[in-house]
N, C-alpha and C. Protein backbone atom coordinates (compact mmCIF):
# COMPACT_ATOMS: atom_id res chain seq x y z
N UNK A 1 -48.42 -13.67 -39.31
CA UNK A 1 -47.56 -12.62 -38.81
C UNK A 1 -46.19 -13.21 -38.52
N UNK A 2 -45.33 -12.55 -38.78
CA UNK A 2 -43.74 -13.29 -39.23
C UNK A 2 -42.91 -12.45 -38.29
N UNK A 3 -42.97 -12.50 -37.05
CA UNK A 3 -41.52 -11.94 -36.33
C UNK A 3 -40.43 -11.62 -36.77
N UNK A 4 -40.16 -10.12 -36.96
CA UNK A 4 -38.27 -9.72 -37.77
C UNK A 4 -37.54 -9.74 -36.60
N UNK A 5 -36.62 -10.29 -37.04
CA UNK A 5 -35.19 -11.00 -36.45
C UNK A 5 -34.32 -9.64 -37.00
N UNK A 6 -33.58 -9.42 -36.19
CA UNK A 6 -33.31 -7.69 -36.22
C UNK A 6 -31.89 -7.88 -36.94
N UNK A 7 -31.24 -9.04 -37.30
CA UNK A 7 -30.44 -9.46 -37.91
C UNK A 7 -30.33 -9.41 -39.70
N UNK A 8 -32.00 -9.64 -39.87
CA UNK A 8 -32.46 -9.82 -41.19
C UNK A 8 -32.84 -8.53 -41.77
N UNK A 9 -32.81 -8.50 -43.10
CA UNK A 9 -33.19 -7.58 -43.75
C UNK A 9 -34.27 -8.06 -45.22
N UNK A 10 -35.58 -8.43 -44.70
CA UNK A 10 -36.55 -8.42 -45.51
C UNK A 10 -37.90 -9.35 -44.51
N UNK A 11 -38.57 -9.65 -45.27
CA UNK A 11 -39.67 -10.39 -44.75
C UNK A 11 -40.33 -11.76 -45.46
N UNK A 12 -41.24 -12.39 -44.56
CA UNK A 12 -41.85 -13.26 -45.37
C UNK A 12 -43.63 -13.45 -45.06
N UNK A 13 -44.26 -13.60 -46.26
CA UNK A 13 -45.57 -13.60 -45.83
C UNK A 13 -45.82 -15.12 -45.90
N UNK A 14 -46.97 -15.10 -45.19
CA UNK A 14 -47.58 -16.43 -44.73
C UNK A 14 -48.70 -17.14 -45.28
N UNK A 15 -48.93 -17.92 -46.07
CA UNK A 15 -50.54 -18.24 -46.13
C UNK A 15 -50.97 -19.63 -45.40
N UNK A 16 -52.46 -19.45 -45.11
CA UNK A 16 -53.25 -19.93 -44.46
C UNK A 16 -52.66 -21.64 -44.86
N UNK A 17 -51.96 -21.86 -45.86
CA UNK A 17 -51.98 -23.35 -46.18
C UNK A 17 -50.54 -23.83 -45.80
N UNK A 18 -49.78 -22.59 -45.16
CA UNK A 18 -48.38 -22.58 -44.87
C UNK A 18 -46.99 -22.06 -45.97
N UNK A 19 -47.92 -21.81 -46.81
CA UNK A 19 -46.87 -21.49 -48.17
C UNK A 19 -46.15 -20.30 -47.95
N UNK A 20 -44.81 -20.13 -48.27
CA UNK A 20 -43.93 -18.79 -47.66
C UNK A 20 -43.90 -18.09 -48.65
N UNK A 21 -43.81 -17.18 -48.72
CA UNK A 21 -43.28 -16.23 -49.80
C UNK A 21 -42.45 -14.98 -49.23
N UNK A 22 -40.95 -15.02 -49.68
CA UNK A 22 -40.12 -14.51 -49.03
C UNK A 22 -39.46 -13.63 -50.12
N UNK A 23 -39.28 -12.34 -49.62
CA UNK A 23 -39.14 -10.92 -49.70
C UNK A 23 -37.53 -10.43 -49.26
N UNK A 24 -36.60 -10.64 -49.89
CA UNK A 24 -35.30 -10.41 -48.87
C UNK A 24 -34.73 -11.20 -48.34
N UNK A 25 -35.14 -12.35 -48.25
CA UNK A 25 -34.52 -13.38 -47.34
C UNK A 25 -34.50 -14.94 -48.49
N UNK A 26 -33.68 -16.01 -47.82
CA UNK A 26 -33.53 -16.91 -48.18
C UNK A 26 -34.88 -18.31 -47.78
N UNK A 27 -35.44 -18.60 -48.96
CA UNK A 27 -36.56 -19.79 -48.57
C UNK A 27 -36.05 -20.67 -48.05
N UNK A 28 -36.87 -21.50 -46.88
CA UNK A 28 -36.03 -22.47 -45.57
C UNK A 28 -37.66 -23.86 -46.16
N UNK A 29 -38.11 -23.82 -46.45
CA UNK A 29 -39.45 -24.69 -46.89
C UNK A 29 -40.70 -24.03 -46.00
N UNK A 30 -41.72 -25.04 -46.46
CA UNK A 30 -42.69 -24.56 -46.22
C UNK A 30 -43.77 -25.93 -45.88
N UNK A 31 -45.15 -25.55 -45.57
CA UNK A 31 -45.95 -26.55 -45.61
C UNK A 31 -46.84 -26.64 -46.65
N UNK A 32 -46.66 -25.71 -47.61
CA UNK A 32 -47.38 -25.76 -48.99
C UNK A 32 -47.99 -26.30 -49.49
N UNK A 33 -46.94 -27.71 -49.41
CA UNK A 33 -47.72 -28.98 -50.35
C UNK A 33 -48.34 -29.90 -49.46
N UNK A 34 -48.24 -29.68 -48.10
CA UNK A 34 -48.62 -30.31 -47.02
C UNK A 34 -50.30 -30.54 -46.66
N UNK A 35 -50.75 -31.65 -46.42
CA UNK A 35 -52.32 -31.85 -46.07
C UNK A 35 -52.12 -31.20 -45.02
N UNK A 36 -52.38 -29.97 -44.21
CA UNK A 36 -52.95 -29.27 -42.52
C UNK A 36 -54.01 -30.21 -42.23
N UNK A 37 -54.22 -30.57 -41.12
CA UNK A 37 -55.30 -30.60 -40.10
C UNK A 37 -55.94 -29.33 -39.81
N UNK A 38 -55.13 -28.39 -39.48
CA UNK A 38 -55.84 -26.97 -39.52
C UNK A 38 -55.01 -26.01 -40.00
N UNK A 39 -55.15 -24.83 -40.24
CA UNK A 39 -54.44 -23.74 -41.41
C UNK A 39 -53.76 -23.46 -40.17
N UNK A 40 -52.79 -22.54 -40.93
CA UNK A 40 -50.95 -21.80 -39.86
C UNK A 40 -51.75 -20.34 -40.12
N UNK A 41 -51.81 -20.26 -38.45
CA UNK A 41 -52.32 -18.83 -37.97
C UNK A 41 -51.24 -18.19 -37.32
N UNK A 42 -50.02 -18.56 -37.62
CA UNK A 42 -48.77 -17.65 -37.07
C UNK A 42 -47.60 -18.28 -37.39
N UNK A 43 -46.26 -16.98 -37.35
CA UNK A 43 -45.20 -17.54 -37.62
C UNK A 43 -44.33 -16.97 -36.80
N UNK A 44 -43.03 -17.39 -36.57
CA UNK A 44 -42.03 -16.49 -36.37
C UNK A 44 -40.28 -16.98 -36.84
N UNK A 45 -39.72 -15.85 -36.66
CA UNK A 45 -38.12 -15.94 -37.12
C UNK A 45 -37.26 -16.32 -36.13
N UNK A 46 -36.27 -16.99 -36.70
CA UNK A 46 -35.42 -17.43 -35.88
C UNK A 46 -34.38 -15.87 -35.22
N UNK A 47 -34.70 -15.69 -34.14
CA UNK A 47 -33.79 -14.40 -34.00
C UNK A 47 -32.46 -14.48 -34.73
N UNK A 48 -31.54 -13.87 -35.63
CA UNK A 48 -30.15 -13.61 -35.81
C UNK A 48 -29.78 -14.90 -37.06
N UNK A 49 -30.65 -15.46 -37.22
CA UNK A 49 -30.45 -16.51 -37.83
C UNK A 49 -31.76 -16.61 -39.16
N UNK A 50 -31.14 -17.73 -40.08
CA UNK A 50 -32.03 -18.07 -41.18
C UNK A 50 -32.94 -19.09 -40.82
N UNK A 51 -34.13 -19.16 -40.12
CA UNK A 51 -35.10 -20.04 -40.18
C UNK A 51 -36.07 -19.53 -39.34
N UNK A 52 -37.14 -20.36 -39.15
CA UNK A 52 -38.14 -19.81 -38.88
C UNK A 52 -39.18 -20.79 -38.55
N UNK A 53 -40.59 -20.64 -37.82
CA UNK A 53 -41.61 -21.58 -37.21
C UNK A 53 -42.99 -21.06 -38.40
N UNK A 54 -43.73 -22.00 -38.14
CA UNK A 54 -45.28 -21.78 -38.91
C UNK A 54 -46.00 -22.59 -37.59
N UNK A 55 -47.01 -22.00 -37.02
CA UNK A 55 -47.76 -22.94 -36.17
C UNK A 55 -49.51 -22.76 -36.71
N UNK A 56 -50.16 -23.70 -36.61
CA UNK A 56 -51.21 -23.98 -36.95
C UNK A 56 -52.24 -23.70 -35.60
N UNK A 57 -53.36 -23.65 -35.87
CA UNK A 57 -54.42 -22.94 -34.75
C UNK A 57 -54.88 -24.35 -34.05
N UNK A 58 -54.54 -25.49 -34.26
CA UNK A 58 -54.35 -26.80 -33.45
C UNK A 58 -52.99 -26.72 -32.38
N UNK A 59 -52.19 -25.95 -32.39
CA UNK A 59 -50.76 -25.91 -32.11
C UNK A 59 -49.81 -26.83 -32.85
N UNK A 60 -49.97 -27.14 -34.25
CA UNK A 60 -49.19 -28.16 -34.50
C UNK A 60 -47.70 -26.64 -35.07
N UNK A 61 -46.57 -27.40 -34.78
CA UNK A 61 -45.57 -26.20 -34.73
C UNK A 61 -44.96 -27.03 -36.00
N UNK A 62 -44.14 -26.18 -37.20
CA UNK A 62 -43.45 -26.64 -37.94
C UNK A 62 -42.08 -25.76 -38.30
N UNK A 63 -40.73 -26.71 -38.21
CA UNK A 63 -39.76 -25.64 -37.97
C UNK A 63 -39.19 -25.91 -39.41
N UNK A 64 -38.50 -25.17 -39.70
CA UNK A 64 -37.60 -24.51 -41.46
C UNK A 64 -36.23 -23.97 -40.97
N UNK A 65 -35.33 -24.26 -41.67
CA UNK A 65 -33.86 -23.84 -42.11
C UNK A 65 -33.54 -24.15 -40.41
N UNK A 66 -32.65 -22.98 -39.55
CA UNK A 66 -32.47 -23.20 -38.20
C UNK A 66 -33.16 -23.31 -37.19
N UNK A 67 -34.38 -23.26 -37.37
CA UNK A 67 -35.23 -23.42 -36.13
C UNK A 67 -35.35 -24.61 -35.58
N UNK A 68 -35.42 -25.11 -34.49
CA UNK A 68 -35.54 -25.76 -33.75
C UNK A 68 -36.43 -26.82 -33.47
N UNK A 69 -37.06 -27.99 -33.57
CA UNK A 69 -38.40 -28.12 -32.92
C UNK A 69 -38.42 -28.60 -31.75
N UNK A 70 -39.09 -27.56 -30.92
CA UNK A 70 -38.83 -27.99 -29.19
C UNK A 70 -40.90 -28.49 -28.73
N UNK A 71 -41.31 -28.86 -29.42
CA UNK A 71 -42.91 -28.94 -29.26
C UNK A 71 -43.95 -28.50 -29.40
N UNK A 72 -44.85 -28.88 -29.29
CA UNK A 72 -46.48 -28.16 -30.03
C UNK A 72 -47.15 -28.93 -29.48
N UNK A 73 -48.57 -28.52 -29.29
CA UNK A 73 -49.74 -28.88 -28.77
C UNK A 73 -50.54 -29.60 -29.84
N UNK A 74 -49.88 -30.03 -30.71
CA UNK A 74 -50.82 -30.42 -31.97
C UNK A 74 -51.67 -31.73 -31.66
N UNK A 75 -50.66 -32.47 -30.93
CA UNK A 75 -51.45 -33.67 -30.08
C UNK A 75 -52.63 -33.41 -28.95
N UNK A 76 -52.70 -32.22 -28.61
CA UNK A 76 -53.41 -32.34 -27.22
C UNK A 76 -54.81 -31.36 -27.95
N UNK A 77 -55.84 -31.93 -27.14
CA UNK A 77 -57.08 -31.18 -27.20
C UNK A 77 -57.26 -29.83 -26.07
N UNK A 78 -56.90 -28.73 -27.29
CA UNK A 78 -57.08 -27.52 -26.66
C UNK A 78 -58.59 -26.69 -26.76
N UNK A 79 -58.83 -26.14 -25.33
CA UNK A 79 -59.87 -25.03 -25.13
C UNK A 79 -60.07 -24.42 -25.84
N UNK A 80 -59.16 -23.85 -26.35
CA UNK A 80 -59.28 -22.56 -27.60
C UNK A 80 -58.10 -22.89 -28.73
N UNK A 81 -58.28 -22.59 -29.77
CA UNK A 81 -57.53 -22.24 -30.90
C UNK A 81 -56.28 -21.47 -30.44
N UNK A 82 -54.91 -21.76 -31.48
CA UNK A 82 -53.48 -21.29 -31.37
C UNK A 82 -53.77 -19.87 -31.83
N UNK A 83 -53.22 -18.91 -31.77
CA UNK A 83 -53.44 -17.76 -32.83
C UNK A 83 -52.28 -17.10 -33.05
N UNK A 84 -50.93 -17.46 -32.28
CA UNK A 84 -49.69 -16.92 -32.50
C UNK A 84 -48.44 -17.36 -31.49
N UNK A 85 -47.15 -17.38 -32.16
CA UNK A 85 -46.26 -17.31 -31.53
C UNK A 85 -45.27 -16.25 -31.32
N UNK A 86 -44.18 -16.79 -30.69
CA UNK A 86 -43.42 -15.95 -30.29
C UNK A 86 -42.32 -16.35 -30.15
N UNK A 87 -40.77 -16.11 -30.06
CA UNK A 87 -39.55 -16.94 -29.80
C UNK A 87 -39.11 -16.29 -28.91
N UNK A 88 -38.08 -17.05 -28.08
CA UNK A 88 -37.17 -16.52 -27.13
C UNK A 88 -36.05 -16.13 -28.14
N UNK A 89 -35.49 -14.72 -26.76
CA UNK A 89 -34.27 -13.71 -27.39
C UNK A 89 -33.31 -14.52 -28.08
N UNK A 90 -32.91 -15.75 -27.60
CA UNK A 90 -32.36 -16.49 -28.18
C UNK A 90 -32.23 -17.73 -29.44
N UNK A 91 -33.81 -17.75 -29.54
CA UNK A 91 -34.12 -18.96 -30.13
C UNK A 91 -34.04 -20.38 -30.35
N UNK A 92 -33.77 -20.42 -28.65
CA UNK A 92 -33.89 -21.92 -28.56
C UNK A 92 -35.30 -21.98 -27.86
N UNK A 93 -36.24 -21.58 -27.97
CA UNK A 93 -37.47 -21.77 -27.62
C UNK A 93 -39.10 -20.84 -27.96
N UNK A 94 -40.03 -21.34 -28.12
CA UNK A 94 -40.86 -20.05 -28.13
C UNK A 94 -42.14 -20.31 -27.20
N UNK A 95 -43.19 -19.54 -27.65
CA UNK A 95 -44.65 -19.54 -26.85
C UNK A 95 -45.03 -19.46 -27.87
N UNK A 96 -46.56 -20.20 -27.37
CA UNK A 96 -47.74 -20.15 -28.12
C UNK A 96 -48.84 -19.90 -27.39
N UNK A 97 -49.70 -18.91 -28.17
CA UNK A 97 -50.75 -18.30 -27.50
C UNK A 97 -52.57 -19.05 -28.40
N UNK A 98 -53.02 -19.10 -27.18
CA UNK A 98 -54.44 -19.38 -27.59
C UNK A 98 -55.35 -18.30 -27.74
N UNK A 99 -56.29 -18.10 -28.30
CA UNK A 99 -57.67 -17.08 -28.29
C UNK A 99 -58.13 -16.99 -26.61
N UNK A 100 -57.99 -17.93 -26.19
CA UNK A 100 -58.47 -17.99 -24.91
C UNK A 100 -57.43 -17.41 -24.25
N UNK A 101 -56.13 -17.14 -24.00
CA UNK A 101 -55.21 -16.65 -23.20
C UNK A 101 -54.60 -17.70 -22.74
N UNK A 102 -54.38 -18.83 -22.80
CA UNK A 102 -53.60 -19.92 -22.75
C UNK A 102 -52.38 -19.59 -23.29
N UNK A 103 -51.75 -19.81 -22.37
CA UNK A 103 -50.06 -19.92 -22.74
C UNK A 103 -49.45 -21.16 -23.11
N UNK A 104 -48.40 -21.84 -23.77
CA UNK A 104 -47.95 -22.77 -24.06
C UNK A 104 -46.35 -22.69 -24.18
N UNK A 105 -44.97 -22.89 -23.20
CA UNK A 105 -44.13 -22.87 -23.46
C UNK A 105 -43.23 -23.70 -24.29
N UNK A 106 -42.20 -23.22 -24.92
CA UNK A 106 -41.33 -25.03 -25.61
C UNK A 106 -39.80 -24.55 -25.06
N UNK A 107 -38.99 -25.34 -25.18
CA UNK A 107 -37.70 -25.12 -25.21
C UNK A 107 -37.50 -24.28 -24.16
N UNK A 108 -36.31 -23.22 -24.39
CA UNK A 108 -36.26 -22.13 -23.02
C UNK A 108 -37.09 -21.13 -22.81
N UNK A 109 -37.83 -21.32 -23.38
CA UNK A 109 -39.10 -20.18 -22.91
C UNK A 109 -39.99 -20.45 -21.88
N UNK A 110 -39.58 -19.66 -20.62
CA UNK A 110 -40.07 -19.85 -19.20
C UNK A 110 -41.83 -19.14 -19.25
N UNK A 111 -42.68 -20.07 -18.74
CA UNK A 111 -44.18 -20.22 -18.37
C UNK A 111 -43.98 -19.04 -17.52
N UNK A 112 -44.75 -18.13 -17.44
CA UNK A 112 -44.58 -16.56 -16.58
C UNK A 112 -46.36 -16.51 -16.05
N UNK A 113 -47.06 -17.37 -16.37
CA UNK A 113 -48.81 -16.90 -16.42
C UNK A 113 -49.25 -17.11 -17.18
N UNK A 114 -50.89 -16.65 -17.40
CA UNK A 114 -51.34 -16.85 -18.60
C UNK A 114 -52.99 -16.27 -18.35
N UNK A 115 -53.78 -16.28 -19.46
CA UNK A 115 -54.97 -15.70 -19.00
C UNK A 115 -56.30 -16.84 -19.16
N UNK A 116 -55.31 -18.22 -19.61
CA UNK A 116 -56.51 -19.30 -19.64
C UNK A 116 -57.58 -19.66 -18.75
N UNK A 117 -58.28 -19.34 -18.76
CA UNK A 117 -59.62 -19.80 -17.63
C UNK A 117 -59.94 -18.35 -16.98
N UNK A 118 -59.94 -17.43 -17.30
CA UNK A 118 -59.86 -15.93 -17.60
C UNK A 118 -61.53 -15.44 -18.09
N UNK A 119 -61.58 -14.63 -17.69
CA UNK A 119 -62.75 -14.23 -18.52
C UNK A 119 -62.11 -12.95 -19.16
N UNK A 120 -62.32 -12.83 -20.60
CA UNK A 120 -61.85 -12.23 -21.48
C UNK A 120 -62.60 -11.41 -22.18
N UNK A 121 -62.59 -9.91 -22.40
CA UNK A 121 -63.70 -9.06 -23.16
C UNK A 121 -63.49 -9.41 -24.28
N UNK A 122 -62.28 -9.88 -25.28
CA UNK A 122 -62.26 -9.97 -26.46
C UNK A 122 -60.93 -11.15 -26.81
N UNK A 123 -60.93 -11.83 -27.47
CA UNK A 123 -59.94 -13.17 -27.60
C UNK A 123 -58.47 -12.09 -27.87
N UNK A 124 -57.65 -13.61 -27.83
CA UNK A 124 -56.33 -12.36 -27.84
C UNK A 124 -56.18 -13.29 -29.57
N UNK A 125 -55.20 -12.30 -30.04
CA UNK A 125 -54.95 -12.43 -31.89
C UNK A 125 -53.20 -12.56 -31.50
N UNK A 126 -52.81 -12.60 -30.70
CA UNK A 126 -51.79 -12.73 -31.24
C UNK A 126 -50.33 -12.16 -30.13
N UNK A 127 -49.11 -12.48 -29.90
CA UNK A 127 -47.93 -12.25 -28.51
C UNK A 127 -46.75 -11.68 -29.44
N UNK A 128 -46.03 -11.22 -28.22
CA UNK A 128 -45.03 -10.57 -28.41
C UNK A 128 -43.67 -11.07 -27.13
N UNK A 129 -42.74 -11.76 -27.72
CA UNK A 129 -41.70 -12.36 -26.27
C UNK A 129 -41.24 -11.17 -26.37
N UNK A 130 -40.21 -11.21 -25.69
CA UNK A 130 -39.27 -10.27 -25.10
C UNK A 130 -38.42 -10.96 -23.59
């Protein structure tokens, strides 16, 4: 799932191995040819700008064209699986969300809560910043 940057006018789809395929917009790379540790279960756009994140369900984060890399959990042993991100209004930072409700901040994206250690009727798939 690829966050539109309200700036842009098209989209890009995602596959499981990181490969982009872009619709309207300008290609920034990809992880395509890349060995994963684990497949990219989310993406997002650089708000206002040409680039963009791929994060993997390890949290490993990978940034393209302007995006940033402000960190990832790819090193750390997580509870639950990544399943999506999110960027700040600005894009100097985003979140990453776990199945479990684990929050993960980078850059300027301020830690607000989270639902890790939660008991949960159903995993979460996926966030929305704002």
């Amino acid at each position: 799932m690829l966050e539109a940057a309200a700036a842009l006018s098209g989209y890009f789809t995602v596959a499981a191995d990181g490969g982009i395929f872009g619709f309207g917009q300008d290609f920034c790379g990809s992880t395509g040819s890349l060995v994963l540790n684990k497949p990219v279960v989310g993406a997002a756009a650089v708000p206002g700008q040409g680039g963009y994140w791929l994060v993997a369900s390890d949290g490993g984060v990978f940034s393209f064209g302007d995006a940033g890399f402000f960190g990832s959990t790819g090193a750390l042993h997580l509870n639950a699986p990544v399943v999506g991100m999110a960027p700040t209004p600005d894009g100097q930072g985003y979140w990453l969300v776990a199945s479990d409700g684990g929050i993960f901040s980078y850059g300027d994206a301020p830690f607000r809560g989270s639902m890790g250690g939660q008991h949960l009727n159903a995993p979460m798939v996926g966030m929305v910043g704002f």
